[in-house]
C-alpha atoms as a PDB file:
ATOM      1  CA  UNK A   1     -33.451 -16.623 -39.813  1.00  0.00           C
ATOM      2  CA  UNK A   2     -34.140 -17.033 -36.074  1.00  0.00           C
ATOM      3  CA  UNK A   3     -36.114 -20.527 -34.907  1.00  0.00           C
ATOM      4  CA  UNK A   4     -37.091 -20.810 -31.653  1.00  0.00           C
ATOM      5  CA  UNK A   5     -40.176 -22.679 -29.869  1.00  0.00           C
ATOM      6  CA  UNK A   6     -42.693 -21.361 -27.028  1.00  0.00           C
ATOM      7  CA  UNK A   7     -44.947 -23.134 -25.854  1.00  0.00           C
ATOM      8  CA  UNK A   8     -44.280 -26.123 -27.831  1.00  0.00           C
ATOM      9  CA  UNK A   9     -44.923 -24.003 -31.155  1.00  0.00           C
ATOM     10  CA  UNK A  10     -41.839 -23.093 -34.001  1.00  0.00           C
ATOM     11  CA  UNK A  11     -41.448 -20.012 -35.142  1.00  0.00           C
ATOM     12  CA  UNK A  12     -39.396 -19.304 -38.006  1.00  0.00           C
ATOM     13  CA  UNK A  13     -38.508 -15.737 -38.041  1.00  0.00           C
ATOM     14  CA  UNK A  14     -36.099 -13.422 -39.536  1.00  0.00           C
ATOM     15  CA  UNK A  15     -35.938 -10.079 -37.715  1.00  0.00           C
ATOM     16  CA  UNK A  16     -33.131  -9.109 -40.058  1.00  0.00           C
ATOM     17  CA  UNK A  17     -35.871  -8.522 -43.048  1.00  0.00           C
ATOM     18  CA  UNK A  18     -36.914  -4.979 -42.675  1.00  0.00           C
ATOM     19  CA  UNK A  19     -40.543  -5.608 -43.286  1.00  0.00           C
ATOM     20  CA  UNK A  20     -40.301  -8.415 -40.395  1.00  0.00           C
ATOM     21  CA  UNK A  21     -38.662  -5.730 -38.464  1.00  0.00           C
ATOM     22  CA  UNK A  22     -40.947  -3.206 -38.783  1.00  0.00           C
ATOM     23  CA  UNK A  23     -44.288  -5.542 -38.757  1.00  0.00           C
ATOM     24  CA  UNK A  24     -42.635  -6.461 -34.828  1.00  0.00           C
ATOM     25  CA  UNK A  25     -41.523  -2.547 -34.019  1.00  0.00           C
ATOM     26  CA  UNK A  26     -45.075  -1.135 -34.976  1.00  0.00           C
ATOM     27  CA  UNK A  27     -46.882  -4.387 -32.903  1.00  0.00           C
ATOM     28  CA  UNK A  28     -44.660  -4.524 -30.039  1.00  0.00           C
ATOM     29  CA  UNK A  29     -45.119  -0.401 -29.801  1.00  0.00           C
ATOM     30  CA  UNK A  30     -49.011  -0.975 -29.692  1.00  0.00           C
ATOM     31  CA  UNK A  31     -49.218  -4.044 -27.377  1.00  0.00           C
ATOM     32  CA  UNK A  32     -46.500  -1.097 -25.278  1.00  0.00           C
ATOM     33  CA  UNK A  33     -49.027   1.544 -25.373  1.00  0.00           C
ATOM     34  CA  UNK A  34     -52.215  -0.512 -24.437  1.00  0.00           C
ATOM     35  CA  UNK A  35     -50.314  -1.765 -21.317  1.00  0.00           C
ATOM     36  CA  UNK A  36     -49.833   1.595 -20.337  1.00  0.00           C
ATOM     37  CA  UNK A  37     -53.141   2.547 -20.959  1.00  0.00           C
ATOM     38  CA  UNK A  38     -54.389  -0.323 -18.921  1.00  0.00           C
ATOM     39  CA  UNK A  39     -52.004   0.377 -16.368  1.00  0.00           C
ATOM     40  CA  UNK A  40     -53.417   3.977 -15.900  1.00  0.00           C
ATOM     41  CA  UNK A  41     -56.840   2.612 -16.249  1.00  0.00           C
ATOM     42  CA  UNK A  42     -56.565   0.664 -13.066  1.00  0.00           C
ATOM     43  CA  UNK A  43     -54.329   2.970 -11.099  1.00  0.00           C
ATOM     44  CA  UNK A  44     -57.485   5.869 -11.590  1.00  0.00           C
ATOM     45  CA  UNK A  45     -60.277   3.057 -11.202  1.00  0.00           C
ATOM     46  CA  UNK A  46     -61.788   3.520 -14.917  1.00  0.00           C
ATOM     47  CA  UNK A  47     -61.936  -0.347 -15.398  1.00  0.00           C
ATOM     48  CA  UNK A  48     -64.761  -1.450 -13.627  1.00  0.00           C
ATOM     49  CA  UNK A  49     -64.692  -4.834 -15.819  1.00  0.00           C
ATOM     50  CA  UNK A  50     -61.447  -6.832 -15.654  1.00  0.00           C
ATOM     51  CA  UNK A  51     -62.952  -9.093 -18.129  1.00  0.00           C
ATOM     52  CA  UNK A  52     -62.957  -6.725 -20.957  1.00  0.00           C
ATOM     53  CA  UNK A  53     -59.736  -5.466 -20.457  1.00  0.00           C
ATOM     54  CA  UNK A  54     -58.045  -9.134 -20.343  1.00  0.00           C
ATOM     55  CA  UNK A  55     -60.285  -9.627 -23.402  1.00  0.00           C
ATOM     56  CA  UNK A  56     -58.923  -6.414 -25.184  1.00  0.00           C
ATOM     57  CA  UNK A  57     -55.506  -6.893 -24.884  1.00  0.00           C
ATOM     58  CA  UNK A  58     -55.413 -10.491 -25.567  1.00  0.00           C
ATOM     59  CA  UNK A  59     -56.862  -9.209 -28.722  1.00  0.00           C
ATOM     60  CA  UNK A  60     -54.301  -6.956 -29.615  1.00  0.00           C
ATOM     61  CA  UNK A  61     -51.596  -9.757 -28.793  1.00  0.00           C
ATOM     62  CA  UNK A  62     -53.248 -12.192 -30.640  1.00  0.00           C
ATOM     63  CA  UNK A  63     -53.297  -9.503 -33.619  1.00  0.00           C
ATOM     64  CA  UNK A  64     -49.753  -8.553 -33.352  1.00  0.00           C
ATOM     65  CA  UNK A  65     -48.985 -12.475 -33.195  1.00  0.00           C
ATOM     66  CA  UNK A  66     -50.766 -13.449 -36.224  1.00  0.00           C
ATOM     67  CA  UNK A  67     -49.287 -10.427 -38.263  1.00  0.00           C
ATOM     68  CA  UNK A  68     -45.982 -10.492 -37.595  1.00  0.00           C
ATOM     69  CA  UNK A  69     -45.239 -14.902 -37.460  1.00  0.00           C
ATOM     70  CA  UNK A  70     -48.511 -15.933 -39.400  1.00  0.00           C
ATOM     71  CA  UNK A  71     -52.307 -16.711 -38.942  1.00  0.00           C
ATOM     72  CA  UNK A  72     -53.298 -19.121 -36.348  1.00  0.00           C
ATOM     73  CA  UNK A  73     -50.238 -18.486 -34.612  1.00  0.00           C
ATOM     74  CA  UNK A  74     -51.775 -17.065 -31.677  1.00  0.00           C
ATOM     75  CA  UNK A  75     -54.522 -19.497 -31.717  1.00  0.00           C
ATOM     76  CA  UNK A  76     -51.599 -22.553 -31.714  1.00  0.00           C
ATOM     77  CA  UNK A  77     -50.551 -20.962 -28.588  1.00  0.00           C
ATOM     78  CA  UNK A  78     -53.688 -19.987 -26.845  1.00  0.00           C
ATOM     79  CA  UNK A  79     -56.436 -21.598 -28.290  1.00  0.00           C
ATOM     80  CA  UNK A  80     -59.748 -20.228 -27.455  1.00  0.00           C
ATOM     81  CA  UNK A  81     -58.063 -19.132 -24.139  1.00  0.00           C
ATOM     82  CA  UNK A  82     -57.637 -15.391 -23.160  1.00  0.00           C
ATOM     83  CA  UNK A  83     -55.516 -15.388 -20.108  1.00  0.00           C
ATOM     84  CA  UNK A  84     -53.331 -11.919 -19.594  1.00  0.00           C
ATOM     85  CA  UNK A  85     -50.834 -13.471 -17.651  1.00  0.00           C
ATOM     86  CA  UNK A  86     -50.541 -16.656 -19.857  1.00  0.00           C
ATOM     87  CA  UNK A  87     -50.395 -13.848 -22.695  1.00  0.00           C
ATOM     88  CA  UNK A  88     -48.047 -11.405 -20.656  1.00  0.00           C
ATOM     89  CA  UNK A  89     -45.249 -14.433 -20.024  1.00  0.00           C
ATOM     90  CA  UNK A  90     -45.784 -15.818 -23.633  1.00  0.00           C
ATOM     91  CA  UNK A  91     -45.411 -11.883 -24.943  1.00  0.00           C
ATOM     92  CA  UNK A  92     -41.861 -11.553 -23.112  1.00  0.00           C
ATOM     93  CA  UNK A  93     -40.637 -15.261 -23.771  1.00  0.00           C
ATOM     94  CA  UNK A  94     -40.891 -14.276 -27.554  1.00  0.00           C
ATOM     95  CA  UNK A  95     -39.404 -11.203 -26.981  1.00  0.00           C
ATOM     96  CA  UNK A  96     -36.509 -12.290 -25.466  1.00  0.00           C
ATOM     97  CA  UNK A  97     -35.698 -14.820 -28.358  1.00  0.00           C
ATOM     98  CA  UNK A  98     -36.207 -12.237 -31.015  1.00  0.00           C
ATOM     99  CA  UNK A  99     -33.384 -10.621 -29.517  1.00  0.00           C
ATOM    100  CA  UNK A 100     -31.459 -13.526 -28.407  1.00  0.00           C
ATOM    101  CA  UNK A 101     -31.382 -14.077 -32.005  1.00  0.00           C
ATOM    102  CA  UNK A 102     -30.559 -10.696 -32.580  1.00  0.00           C
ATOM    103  CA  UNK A 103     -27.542 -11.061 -30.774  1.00  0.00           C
ATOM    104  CA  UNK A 104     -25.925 -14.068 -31.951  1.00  0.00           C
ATOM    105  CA  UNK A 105     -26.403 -12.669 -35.344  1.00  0.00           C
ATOM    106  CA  UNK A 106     -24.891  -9.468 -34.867  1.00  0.00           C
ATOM    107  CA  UNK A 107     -22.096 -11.918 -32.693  1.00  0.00           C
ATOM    108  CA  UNK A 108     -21.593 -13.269 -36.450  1.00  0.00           C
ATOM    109  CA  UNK A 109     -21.142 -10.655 -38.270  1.00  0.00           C
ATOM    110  CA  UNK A 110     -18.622  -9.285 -36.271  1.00  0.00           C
ATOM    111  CA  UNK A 111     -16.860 -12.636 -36.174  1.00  0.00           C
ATOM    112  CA  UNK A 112     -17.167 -12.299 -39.919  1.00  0.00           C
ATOM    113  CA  UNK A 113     -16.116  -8.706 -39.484  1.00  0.00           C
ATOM    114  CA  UNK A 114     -12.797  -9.272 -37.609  1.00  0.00           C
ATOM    115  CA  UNK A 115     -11.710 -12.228 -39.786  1.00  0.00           C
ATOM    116  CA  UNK A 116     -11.847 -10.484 -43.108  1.00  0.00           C
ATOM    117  CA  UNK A 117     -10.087  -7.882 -41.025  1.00  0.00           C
ATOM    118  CA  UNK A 118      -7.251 -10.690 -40.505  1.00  0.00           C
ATOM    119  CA  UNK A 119      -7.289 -11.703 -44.310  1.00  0.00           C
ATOM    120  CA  UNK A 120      -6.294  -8.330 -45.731  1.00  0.00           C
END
């Protein structure tokens, strides 16, 4: 079970439950696919209001946020703000600590691993 804070808010996550897993694979492939659509929309001059777009993705981050780690989530870390960087930084700070914990848990079980190796 991975803790970590951003933004002054706890999580309490464990990545290593398969429905936790797949709740983050599915959201983090959406919030992936709207950023390239948004991408392309600016690149080819189809947005023609920033302020919708912010709005719409923040959306879709504060819906992946409040699936995956629990209602109001997003809202503790937002509030009633939609800001896409703000969003954007928070997006990859979680991201990164999801797989920081990732990693030291995988770190384990090989530790785990190669000492039950040593036992036999």
């Amino acid at each position: 079970m991975a803790k970590f804070t951003v933004k002054n808010v706890e999580f309490d996550f464990d990545i290593f439950d398969a429905d936790n897993a797949e709740l983050y694979e599915i959201g983090t492939e959406k919030l992936r696919k709207k950023a390239e659509k948004t991408l392309t929309d600016i690149k080819t001059g189809k947005i023609t209001k920033p302020s919708k777009l912010f709005r719409d993705f923040g959306n879709i981050a504060f819906q992946f946020i409040d699936s995956v780690f629990g209602e109001g989530k997003s809202h503790e870390l937002f509030g009633d703000k939609v800001h896409l960087i703000d969003i954007a930084n928070t997006l990859n700070q979680i991201d990164s600590e999801v797989h920081k914990a990732i990693n030291s848990d995988v770190q384990q079980i090989e530790i785990l691993k190669n000492a039950n190796k040593s036992n036999d």
